[in-house]
PDB file of N, CA and C in Angstrom:
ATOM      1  N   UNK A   1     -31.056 -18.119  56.566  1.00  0.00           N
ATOM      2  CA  UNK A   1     -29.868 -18.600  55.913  1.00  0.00           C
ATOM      3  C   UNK A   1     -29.817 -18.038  54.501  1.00  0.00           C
ATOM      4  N   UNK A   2     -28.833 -17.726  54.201  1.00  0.00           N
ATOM      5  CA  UNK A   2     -28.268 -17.126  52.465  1.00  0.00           C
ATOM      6  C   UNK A   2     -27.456 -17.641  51.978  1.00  0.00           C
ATOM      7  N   UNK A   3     -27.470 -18.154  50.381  1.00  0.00           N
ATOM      8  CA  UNK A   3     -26.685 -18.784  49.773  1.00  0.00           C
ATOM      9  C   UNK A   3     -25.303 -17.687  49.621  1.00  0.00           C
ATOM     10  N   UNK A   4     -24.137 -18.970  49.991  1.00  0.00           N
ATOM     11  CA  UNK A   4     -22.944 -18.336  49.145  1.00  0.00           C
ATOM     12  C   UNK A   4     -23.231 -17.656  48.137  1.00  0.00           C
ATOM     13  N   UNK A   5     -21.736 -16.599  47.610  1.00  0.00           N
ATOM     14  CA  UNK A   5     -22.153 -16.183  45.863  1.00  0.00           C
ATOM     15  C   UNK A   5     -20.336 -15.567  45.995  1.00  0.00           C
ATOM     16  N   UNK A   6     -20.099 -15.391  44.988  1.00  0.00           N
ATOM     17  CA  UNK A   6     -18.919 -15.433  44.270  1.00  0.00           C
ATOM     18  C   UNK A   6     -18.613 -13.420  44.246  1.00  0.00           C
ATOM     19  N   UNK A   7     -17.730 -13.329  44.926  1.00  0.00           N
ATOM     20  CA  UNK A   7     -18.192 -11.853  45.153  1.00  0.00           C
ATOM     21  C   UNK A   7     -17.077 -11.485  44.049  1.00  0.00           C
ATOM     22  N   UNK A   8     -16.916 -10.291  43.202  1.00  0.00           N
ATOM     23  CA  UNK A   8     -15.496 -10.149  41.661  1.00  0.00           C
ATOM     24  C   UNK A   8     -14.691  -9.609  42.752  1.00  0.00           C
ATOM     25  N   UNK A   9     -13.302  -9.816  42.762  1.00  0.00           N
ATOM     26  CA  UNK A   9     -11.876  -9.247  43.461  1.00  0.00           C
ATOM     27  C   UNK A   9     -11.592  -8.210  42.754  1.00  0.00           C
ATOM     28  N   UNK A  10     -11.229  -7.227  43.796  1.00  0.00           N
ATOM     29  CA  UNK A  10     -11.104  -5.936  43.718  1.00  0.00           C
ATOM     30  C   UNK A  10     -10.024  -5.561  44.983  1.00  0.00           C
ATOM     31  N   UNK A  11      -9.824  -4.125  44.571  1.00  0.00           N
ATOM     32  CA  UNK A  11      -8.263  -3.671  44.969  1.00  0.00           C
ATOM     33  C   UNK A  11      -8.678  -2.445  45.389  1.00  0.00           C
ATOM     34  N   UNK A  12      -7.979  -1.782  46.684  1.00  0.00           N
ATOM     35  CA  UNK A  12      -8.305  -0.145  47.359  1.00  0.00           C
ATOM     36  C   UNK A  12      -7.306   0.345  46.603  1.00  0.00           C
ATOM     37  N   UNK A  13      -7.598   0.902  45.339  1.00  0.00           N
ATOM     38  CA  UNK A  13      -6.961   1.787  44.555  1.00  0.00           C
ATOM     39  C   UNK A  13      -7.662   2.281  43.678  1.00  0.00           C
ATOM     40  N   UNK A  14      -7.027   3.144  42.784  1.00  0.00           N
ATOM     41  CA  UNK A  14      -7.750   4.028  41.718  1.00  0.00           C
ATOM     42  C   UNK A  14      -7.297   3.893  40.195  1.00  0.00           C
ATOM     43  N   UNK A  15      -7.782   4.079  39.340  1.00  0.00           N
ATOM     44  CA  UNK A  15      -7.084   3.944  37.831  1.00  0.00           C
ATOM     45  C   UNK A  15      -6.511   4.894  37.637  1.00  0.00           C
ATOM     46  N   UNK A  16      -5.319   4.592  37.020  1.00  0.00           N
ATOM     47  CA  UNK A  16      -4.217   5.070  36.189  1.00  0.00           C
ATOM     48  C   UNK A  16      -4.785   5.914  34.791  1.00  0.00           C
ATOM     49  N   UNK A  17      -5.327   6.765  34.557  1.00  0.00           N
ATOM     50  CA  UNK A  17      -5.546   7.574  32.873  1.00  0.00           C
ATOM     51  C   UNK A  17      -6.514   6.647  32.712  1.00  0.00           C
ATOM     52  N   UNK A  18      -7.243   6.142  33.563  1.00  0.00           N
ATOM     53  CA  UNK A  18      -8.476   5.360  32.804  1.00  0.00           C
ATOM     54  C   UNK A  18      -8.124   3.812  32.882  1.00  0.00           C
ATOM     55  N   UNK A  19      -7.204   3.273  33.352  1.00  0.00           N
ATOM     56  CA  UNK A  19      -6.716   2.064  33.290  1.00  0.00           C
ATOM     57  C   UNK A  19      -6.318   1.467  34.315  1.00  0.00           C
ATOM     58  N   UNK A  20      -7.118  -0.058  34.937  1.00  0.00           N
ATOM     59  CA  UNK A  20      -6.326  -0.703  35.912  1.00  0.00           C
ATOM     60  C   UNK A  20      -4.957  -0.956  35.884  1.00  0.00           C
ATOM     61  N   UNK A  21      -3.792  -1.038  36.577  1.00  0.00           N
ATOM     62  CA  UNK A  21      -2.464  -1.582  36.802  1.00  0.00           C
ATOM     63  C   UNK A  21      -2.252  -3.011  36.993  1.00  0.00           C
ATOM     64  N   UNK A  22      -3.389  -3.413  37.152  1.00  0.00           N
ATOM     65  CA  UNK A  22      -2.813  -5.149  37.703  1.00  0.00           C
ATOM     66  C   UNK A  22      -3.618  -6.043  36.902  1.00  0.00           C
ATOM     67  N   UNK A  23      -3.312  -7.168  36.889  1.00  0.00           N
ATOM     68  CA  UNK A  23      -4.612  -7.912  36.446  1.00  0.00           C
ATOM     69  C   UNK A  23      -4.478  -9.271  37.530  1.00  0.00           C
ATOM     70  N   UNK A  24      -5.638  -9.687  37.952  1.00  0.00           N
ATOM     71  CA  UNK A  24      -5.804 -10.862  38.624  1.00  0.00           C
ATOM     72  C   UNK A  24      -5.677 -12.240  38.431  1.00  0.00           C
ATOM     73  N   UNK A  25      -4.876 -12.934  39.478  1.00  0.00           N
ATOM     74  CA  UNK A  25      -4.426 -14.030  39.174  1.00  0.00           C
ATOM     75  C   UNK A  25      -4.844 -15.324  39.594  1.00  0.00           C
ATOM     76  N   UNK A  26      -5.915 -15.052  40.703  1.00  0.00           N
ATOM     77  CA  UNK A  26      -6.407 -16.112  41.234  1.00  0.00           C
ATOM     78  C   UNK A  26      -7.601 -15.789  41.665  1.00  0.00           C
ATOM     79  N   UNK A  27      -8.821 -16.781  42.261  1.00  0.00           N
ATOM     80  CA  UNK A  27     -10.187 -16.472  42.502  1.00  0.00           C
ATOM     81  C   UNK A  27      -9.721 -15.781  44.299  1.00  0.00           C
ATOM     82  N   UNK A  28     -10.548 -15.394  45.123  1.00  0.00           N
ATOM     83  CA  UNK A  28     -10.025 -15.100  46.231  1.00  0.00           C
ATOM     84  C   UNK A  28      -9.623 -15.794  47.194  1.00  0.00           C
ATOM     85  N   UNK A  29      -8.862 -16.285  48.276  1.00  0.00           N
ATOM     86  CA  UNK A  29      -8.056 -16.734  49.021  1.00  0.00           C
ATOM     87  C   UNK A  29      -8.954 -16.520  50.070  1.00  0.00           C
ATOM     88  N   UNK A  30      -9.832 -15.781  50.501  1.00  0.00           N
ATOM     89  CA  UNK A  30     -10.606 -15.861  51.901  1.00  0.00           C
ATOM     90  C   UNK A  30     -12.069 -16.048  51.286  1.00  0.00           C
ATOM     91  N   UNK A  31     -12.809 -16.365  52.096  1.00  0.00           N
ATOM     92  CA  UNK A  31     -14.181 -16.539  52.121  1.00  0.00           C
ATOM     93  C   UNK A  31     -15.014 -15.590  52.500  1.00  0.00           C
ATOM     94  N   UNK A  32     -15.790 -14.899  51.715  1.00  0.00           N
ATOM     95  CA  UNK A  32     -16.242 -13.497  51.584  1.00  0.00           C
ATOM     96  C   UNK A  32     -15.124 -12.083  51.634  1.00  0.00           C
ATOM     97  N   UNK A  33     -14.112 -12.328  50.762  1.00  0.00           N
ATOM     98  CA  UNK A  33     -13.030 -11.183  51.324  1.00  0.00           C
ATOM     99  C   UNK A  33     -12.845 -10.563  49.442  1.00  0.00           C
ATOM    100  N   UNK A  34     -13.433  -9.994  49.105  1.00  0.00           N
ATOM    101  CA  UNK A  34     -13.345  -9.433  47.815  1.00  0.00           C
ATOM    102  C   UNK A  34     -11.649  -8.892  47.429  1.00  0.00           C
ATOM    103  N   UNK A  35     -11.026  -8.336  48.771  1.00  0.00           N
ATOM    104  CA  UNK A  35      -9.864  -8.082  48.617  1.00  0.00           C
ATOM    105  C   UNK A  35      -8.812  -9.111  48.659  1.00  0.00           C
ATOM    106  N   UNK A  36      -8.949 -10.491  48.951  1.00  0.00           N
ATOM    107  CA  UNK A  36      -7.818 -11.596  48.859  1.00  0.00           C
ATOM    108  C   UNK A  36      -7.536 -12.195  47.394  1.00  0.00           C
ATOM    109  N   UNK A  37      -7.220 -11.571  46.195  1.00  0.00           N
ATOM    110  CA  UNK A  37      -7.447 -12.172  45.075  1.00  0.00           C
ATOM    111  C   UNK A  37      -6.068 -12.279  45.244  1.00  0.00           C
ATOM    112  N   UNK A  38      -5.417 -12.404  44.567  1.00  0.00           N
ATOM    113  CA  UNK A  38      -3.770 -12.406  43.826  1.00  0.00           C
ATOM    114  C   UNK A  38      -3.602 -11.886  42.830  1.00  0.00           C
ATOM    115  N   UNK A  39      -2.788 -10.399  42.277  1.00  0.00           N
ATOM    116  CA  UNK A  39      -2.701  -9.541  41.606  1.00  0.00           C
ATOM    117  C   UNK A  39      -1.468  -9.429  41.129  1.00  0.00           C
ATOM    118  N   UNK A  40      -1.248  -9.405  40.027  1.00  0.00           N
ATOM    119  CA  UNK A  40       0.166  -9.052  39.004  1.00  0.00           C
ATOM    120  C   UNK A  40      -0.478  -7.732  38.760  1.00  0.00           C
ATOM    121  N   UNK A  41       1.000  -7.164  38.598  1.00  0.00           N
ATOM    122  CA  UNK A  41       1.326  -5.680  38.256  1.00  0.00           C
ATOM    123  C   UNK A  41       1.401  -5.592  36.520  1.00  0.00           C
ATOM    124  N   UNK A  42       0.799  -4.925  35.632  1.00  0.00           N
ATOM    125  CA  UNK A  42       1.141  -5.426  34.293  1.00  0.00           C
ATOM    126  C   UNK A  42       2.470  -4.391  34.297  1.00  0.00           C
ATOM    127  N   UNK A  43       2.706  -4.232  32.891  1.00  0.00           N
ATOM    128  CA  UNK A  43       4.334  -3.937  32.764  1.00  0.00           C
ATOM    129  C   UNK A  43       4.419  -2.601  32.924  1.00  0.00           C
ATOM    130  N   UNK A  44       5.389  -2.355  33.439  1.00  0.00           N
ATOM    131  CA  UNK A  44       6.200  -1.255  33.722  1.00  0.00           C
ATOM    132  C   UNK A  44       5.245  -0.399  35.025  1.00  0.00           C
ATOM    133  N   UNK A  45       4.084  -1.091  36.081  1.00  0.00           N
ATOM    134  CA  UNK A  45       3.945  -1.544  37.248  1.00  0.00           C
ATOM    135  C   UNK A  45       4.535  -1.525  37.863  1.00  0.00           C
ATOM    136  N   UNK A  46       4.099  -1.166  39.328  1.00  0.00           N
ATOM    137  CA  UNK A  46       4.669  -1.929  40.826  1.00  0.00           C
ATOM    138  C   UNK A  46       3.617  -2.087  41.692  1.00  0.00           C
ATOM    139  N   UNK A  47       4.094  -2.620  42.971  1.00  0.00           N
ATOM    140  CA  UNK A  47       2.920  -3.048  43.637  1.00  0.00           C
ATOM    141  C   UNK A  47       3.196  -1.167  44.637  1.00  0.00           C
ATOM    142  N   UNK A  48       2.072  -0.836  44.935  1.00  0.00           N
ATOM    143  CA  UNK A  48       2.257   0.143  45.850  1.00  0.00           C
ATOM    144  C   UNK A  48       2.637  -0.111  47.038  1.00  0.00           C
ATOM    145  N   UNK A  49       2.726  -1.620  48.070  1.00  0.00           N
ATOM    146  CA  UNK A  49       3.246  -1.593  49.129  1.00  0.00           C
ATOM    147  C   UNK A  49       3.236  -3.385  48.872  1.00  0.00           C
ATOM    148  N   UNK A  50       4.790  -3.297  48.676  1.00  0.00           N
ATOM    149  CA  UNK A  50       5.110  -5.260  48.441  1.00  0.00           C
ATOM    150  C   UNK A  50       4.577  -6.188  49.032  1.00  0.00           C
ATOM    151  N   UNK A  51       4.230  -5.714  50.797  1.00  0.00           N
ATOM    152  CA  UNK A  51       3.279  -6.176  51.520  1.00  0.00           C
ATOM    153  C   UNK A  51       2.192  -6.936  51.672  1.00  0.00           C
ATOM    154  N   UNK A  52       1.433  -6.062  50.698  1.00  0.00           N
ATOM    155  CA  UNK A  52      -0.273  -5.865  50.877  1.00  0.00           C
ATOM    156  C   UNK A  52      -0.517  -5.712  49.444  1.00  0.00           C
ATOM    157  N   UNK A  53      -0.616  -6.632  48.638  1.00  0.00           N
ATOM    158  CA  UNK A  53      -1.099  -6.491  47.380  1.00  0.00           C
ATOM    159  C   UNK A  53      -2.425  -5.928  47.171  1.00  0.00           C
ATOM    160  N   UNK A  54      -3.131  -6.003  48.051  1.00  0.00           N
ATOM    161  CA  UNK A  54      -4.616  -5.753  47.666  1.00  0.00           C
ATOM    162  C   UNK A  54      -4.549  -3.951  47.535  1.00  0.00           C
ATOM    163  N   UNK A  55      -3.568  -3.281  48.208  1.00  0.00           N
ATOM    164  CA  UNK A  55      -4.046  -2.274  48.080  1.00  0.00           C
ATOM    165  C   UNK A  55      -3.342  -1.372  46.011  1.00  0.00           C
ATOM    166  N   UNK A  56      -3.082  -2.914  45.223  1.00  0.00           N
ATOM    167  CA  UNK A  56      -2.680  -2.338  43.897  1.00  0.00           C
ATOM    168  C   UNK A  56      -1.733  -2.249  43.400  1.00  0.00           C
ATOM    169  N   UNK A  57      -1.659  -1.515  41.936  1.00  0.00           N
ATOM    170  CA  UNK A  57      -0.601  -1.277  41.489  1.00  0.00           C
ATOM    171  C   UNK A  57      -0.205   0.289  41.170  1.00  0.00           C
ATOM    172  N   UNK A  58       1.115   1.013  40.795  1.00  0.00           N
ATOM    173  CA  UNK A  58       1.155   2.250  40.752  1.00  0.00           C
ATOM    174  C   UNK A  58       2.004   2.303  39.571  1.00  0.00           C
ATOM    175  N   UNK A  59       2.041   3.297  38.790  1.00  0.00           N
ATOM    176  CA  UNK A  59       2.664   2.771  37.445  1.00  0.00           C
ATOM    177  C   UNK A  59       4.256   3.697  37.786  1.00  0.00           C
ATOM    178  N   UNK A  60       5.239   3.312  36.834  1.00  0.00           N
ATOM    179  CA  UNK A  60       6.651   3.753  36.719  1.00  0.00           C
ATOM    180  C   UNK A  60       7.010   4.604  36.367  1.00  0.00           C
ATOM    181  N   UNK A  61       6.159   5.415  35.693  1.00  0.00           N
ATOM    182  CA  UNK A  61       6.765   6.915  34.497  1.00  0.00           C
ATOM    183  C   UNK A  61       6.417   8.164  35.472  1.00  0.00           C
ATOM    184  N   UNK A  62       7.190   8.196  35.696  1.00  0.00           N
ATOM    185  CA  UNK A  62       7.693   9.561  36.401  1.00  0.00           C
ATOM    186  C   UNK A  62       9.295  10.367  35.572  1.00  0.00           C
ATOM    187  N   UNK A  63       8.773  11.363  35.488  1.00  0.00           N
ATOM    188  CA  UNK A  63       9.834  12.387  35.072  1.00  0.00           C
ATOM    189  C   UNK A  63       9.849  12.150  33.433  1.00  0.00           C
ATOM    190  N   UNK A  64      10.802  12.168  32.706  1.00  0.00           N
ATOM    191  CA  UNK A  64      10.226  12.503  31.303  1.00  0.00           C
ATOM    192  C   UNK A  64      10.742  10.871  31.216  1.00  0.00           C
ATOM    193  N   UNK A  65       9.848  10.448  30.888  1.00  0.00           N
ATOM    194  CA  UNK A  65       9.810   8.627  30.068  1.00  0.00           C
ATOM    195  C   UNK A  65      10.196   8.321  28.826  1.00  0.00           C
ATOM    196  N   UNK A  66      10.584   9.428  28.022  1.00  0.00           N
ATOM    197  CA  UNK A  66      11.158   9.408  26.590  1.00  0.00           C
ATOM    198  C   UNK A  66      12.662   9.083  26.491  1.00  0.00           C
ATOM    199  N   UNK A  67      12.996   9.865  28.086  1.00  0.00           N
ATOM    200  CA  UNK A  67      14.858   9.447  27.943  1.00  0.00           C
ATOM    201  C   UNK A  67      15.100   7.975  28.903  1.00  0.00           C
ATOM    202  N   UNK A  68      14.118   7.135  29.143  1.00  0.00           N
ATOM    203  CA  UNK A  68      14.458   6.101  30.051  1.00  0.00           C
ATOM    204  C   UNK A  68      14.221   4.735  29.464  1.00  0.00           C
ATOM    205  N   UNK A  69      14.587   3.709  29.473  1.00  0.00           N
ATOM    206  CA  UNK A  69      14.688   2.345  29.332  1.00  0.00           C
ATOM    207  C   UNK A  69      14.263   1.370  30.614  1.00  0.00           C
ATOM    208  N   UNK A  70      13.195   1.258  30.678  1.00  0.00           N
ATOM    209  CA  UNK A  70      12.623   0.284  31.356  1.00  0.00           C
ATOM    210  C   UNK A  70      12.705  -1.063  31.855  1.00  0.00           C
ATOM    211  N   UNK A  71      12.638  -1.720  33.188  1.00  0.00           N
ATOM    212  CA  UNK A  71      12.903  -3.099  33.280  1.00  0.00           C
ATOM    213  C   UNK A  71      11.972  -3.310  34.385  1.00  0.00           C
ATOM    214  N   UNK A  72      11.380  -4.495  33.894  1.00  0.00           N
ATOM    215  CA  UNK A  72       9.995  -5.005  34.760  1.00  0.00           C
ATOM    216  C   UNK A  72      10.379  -5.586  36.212  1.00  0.00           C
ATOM    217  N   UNK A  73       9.761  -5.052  37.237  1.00  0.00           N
ATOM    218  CA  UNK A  73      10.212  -5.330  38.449  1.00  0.00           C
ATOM    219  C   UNK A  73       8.917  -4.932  39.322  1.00  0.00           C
ATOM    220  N   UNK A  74       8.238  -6.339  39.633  1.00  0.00           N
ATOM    221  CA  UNK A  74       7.037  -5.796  40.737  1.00  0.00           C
ATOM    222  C   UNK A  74       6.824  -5.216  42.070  1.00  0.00           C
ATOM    223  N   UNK A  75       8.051  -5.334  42.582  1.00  0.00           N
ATOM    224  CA  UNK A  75       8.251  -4.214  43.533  1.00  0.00           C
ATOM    225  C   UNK A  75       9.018  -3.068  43.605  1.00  0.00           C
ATOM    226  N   UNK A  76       9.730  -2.906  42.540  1.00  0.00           N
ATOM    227  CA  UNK A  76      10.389  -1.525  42.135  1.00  0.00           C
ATOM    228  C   UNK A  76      10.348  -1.223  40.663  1.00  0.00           C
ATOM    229  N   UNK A  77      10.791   0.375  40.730  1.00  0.00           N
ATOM    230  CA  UNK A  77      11.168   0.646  39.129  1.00  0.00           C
ATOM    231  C   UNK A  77      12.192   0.719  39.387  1.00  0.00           C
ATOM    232  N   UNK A  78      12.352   0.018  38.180  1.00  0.00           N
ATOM    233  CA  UNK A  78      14.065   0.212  37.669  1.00  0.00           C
ATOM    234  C   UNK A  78      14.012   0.821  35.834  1.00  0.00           C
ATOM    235  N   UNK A  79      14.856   1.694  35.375  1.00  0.00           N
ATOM    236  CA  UNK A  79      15.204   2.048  34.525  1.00  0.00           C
ATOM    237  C   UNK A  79      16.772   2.123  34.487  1.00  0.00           C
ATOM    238  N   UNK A  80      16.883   2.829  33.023  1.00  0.00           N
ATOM    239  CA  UNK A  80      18.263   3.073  33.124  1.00  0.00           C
ATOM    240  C   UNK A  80      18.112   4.330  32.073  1.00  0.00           C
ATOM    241  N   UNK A  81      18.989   5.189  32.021  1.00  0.00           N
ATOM    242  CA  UNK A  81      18.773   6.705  30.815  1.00  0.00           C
ATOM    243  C   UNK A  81      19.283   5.953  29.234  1.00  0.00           C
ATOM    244  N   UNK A  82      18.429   6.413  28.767  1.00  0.00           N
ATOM    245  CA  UNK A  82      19.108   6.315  27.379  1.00  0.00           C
ATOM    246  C   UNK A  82      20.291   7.175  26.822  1.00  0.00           C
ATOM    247  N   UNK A  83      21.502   6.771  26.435  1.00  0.00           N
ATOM    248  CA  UNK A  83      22.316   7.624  25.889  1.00  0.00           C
ATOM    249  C   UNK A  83      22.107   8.714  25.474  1.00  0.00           C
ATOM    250  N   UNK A  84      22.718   9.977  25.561  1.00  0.00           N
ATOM    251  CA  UNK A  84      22.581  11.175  24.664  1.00  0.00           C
ATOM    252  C   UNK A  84      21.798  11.938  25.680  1.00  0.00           C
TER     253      UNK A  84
END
């Protein structure tokens, strides 16, 4: 017999420039399942498949990010162009 132990929640994904996308919101939801945590997307985030949170977050800046205006949405990006 082996004692329980508290396994850290973790996500099948990769970092962003050195940086996780999500941060965790709850301890895990299954019993021995490292992947059942509950994950927010931090800003300007999405979830990679609305589905299946565990498999992360993917970030929004695609194409040049200097001409766009941003709006937080965990299952999509949304922007809008900046004038000019």
């Amino acid at each position: 017999m082996t004692d329980s132990q508290c396994l850290p929640c973790a996500v099948r994904n990769t970092q962003y420039e050195g940086q996780w996308l999500h941060k965790f919101t709850s301890a895990g939801l299954e019993y021995n399942n490292r992947f059942s945590c509950e994950t927010t997307c931090l800003p300007f985030s999405r979830l990679v498949n609305s589905s299946d949170a565990n498999l992360g977050c993917t970030t929004c800046e695609t194409g040049n990010v200097l001409f766009k205006l941003f709006a937080q949405d965990i299952s999509a990006c949304r922007f809008a162009c900046l004038e000019g």
